[in-house]
Protein backbone atom coordinates (compact mmCIF):
# COMPACT_ATOMS: atom_id res chain seq x y z
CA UNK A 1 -78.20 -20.69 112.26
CA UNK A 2 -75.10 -18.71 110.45
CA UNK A 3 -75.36 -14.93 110.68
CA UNK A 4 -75.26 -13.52 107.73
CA UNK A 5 -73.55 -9.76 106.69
CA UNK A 6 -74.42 -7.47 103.60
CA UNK A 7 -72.23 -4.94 101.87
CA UNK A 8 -73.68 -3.39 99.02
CA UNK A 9 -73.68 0.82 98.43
CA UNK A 10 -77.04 0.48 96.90
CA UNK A 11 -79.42 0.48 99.38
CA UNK A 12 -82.03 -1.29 96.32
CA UNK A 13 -79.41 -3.67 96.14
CA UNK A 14 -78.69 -4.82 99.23
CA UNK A 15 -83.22 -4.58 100.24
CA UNK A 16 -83.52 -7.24 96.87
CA UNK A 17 -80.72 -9.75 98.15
CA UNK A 18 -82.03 -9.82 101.76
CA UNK A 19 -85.45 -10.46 100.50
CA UNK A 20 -83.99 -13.41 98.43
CA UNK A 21 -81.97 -14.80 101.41
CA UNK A 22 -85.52 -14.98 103.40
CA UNK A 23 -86.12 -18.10 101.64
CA UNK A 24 -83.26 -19.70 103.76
CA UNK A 25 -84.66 -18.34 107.05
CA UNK A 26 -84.47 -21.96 108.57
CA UNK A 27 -80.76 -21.44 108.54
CA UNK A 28 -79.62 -17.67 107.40
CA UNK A 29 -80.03 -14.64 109.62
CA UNK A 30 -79.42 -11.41 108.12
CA UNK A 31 -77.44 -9.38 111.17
CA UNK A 32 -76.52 -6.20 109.41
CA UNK A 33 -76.70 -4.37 105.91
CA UNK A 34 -73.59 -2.00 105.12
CA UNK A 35 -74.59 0.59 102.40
CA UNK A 36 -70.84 2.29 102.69
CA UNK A 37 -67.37 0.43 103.77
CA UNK A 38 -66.20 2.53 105.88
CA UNK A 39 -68.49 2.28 108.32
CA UNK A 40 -68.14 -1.86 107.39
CA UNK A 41 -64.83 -1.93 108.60
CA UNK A 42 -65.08 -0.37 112.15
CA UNK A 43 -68.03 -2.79 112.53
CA UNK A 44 -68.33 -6.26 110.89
CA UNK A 45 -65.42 -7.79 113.15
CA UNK A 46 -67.64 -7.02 116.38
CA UNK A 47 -71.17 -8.67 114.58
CA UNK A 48 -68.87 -12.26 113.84
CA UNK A 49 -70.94 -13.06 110.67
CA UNK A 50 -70.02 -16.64 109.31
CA UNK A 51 -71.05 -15.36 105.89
CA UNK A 52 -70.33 -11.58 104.18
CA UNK A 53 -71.81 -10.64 100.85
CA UNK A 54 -70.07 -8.51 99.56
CA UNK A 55 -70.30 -6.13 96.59
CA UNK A 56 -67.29 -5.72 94.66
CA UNK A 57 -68.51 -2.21 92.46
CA UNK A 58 -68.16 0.85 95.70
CA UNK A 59 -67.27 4.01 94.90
CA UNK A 60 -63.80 4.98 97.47
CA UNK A 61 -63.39 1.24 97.96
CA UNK A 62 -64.25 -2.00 95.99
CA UNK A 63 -64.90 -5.23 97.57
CA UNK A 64 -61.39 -6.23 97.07
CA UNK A 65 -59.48 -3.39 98.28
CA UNK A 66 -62.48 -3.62 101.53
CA UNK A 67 -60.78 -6.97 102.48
CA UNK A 68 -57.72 -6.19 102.31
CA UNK A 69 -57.71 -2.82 104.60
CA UNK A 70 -59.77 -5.05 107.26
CA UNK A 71 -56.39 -7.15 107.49
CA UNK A 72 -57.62 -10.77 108.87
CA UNK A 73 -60.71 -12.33 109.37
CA UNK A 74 -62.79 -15.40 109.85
CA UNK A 75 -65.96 -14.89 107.69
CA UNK A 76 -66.84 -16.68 104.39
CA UNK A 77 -67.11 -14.64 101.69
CA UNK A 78 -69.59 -14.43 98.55
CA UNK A 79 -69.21 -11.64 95.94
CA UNK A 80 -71.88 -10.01 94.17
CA UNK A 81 -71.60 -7.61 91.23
CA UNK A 82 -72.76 -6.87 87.75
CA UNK A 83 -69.50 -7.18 86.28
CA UNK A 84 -68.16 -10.81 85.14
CA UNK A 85 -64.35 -9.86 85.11
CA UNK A 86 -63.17 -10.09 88.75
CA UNK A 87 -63.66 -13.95 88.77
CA UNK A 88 -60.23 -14.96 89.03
CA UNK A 89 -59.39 -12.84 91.72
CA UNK A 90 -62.50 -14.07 93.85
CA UNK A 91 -60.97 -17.14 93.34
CA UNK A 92 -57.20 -16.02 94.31
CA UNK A 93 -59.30 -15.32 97.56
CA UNK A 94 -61.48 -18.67 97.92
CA UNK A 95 -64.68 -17.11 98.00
CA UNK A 96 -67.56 -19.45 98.53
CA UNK A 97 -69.24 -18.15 95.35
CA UNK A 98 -69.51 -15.20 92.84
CA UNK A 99 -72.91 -14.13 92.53
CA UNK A 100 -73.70 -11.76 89.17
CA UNK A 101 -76.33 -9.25 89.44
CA UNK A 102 -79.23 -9.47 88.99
CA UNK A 103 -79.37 -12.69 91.43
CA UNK A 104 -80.86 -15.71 90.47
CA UNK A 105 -82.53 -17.69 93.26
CA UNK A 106 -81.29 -20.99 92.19
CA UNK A 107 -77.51 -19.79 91.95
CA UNK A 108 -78.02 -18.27 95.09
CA UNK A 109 -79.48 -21.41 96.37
CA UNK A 110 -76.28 -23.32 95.02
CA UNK A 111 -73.69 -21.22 96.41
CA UNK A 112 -75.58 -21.14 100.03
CA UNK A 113 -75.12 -25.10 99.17
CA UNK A 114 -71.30 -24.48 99.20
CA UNK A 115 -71.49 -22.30 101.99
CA UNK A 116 -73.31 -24.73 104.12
CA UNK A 117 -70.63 -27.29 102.75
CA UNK A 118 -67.35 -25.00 103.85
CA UNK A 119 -69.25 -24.12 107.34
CA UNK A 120 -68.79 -28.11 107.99
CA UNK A 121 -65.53 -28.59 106.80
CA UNK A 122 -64.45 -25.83 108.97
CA UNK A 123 -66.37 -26.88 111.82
CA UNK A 124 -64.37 -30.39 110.80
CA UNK A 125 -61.12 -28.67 111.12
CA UNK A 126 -61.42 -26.67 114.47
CA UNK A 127 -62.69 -30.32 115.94
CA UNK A 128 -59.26 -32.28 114.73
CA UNK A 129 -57.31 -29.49 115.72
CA UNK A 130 -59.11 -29.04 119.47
CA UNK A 131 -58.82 -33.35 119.52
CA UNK A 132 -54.54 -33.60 118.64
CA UNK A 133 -54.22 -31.01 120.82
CA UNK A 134 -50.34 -29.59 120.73
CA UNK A 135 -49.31 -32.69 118.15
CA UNK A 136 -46.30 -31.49 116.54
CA UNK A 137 -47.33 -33.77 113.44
CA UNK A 138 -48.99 -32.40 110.42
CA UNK A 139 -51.05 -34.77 107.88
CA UNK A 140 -50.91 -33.52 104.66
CA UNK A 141 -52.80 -35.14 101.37
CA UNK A 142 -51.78 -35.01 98.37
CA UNK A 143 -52.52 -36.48 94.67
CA UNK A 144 -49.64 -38.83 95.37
CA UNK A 145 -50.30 -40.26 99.40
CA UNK A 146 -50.02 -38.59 102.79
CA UNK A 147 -47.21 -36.86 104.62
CA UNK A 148 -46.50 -36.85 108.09
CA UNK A 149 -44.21 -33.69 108.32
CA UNK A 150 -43.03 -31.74 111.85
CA UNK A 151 -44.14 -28.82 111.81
CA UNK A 152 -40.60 -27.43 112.95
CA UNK A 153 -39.76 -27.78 109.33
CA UNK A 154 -41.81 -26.05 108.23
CA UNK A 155 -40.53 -22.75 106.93
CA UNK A 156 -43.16 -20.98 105.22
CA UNK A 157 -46.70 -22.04 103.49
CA UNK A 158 -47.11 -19.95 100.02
CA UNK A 159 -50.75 -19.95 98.85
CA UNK A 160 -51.43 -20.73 94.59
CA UNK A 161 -54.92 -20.28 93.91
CA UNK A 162 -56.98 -23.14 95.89
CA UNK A 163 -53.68 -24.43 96.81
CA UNK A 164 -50.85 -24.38 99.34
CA UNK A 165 -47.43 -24.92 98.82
CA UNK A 166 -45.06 -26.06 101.85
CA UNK A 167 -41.73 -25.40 102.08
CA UNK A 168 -39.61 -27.38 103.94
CA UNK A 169 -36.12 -26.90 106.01
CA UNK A 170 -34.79 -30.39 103.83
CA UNK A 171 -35.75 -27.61 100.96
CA UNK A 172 -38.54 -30.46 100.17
CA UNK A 173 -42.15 -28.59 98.33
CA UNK A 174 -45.50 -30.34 99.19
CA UNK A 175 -48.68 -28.76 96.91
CA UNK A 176 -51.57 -29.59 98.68
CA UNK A 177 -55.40 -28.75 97.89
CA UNK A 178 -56.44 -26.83 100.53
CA UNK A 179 -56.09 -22.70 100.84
CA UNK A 180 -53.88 -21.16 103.10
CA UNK A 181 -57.01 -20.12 105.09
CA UNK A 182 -57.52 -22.86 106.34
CA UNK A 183 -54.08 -23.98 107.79
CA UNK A 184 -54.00 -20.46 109.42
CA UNK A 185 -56.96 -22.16 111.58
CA UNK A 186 -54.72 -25.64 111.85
CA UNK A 187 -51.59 -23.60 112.80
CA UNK A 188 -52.80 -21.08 114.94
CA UNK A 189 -49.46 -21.37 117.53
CA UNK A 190 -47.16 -19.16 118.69
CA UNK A 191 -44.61 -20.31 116.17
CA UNK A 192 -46.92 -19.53 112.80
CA UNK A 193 -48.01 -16.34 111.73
CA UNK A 194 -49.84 -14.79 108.56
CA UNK A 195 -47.89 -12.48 106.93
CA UNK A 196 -49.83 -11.39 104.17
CA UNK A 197 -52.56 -12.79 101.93
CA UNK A 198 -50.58 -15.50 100.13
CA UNK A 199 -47.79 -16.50 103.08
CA UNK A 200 -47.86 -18.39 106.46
CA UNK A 201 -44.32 -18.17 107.94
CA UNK A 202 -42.63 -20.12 110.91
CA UNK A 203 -40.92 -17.42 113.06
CA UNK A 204 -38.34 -19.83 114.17
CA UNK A 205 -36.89 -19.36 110.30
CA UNK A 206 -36.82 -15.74 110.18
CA UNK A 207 -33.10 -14.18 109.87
CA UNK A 208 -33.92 -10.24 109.31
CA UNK A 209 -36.66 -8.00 109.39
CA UNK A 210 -36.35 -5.27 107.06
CA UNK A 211 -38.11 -2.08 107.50
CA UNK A 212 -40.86 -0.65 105.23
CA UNK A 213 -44.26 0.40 104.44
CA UNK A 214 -44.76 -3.60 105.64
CA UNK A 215 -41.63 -4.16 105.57
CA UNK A 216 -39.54 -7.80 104.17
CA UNK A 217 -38.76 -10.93 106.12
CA UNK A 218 -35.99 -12.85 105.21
CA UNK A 219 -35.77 -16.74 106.22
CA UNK A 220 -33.29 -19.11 106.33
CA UNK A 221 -33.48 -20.35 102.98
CA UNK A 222 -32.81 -17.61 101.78
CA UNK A 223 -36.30 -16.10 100.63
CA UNK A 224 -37.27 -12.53 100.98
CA UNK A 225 -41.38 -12.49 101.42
CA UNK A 226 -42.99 -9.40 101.55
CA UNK A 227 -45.22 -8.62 104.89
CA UNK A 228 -49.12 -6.85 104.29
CA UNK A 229 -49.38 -3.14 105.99
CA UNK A 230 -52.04 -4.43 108.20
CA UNK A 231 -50.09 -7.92 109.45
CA UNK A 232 -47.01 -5.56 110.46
CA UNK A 233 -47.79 -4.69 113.80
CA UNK A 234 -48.99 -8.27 114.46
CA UNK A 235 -45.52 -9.88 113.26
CA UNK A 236 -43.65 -7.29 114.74
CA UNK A 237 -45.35 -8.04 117.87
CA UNK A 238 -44.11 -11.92 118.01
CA UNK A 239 -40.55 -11.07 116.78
CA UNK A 240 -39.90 -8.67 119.53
């Protein structure tokens, strides 16, 4: 059963889509409905939904800028909204689906489809990861083959779109299909750490820290990547 989470200011709003979502009671349970985001934020960490639906239209704070202020987390995501212009940046954040208002059952049915499909490829991740144990060997497929890289050179992972870009200490690039999302989950060490929403660094490569709002890292090849305001105090916490 995946839990599911609703934030939508309209109270009508948010009543209509959990009526809708009773028709996947077999496998959806509706823990909580969020009519303001403040009150989300203090809150939706502690319920663990696997799915949030999330409005992105909230007077004080749209569903974008929501996500960002609550910093890291492990929920899927679906938008919902009446506008049709925030699709590429749904997809800049790999969303599950964007839903447009009003709902209609069968699109709804198709992106709880894809949900159902990214809750088993997760699943499928945490179980490789949990069965290599400490391996120091990444697999990573590409359009071209596989590569078997060490993940000690590895010096940063740069999201682009669906995709992630490695960056290696032989100054080698490898684009592979998969978000950066999900090789957080695959690299969660005490070497890796999420910076912000498009960069994984490896804090063996970091040369300066450079103080700011977030602040700058600078690596050893010579990069300067910006760090989010809510990752700070997490980075700053491994470097020191």
């Amino acid at each position: 059963m995946l839990k599911v989470a609703i934030l939508d200011d309209e109270v009508k709003g948010s009543k209509l889509l959990c009526q809708k979502l009773e028709f996947f009671e077999d496998e959806l349970q509706v823990v909580c409905i969020f009519n303001q985001p403040a009150k989300a934020l203090h809150t939706i960490t502690e319920l663990k939904p696997d799915v949030l639906f999330l409005d992105v239209e909230m007077p004080g704070m749209n569903g974008f800028q929501f996500l960002e202020r609550l910093g890291s987390f492990d929920f899927e995501v679906i938008f919902t909204t009446a506008y049709d212009s925030y699709t590429l940046e749904a997809l800049r954040l790999s969303a599950v689906d964007y839903l447009l208002k009003p709902i209609d059952q069968e699109e709804l049915k198709a992106a709880i489809t894809r949900l159902r499909k990214r809750v088993v490829e997760k699943s499928g991740i945490k179980a490789v990861k949990k069965e290599k144990g400490n391996s120091n060997r990444l697999a990573l497929t590409t359009a071209e083959g596989v590569y078997f890289v060490d993940k000690t050179n590895i010096i940063k992972i740069e999201a682009m779109s669906n995709y992630s870009v490695f960056i290696l200490a032989d100054t080698k690039k490898i684009v592979v299909s998969k978000t950066l999302k999900e090789f957080e989950t695959i690299l969660d060490d005490e070497f890796f750490i999420r910076i912000s929403r498009s960069m994984i660094i490896n804090l063996n490569y970091v040369v300066k820290y450079r103080k700011g709002d977030g602040g700058t890292v600078e690596l050893s090849d010579g990069s300067e990547v910006e760090v989010s305001v809510q990752r700070k105090d997490s980075l700053l916490q491994k470097l020191f």
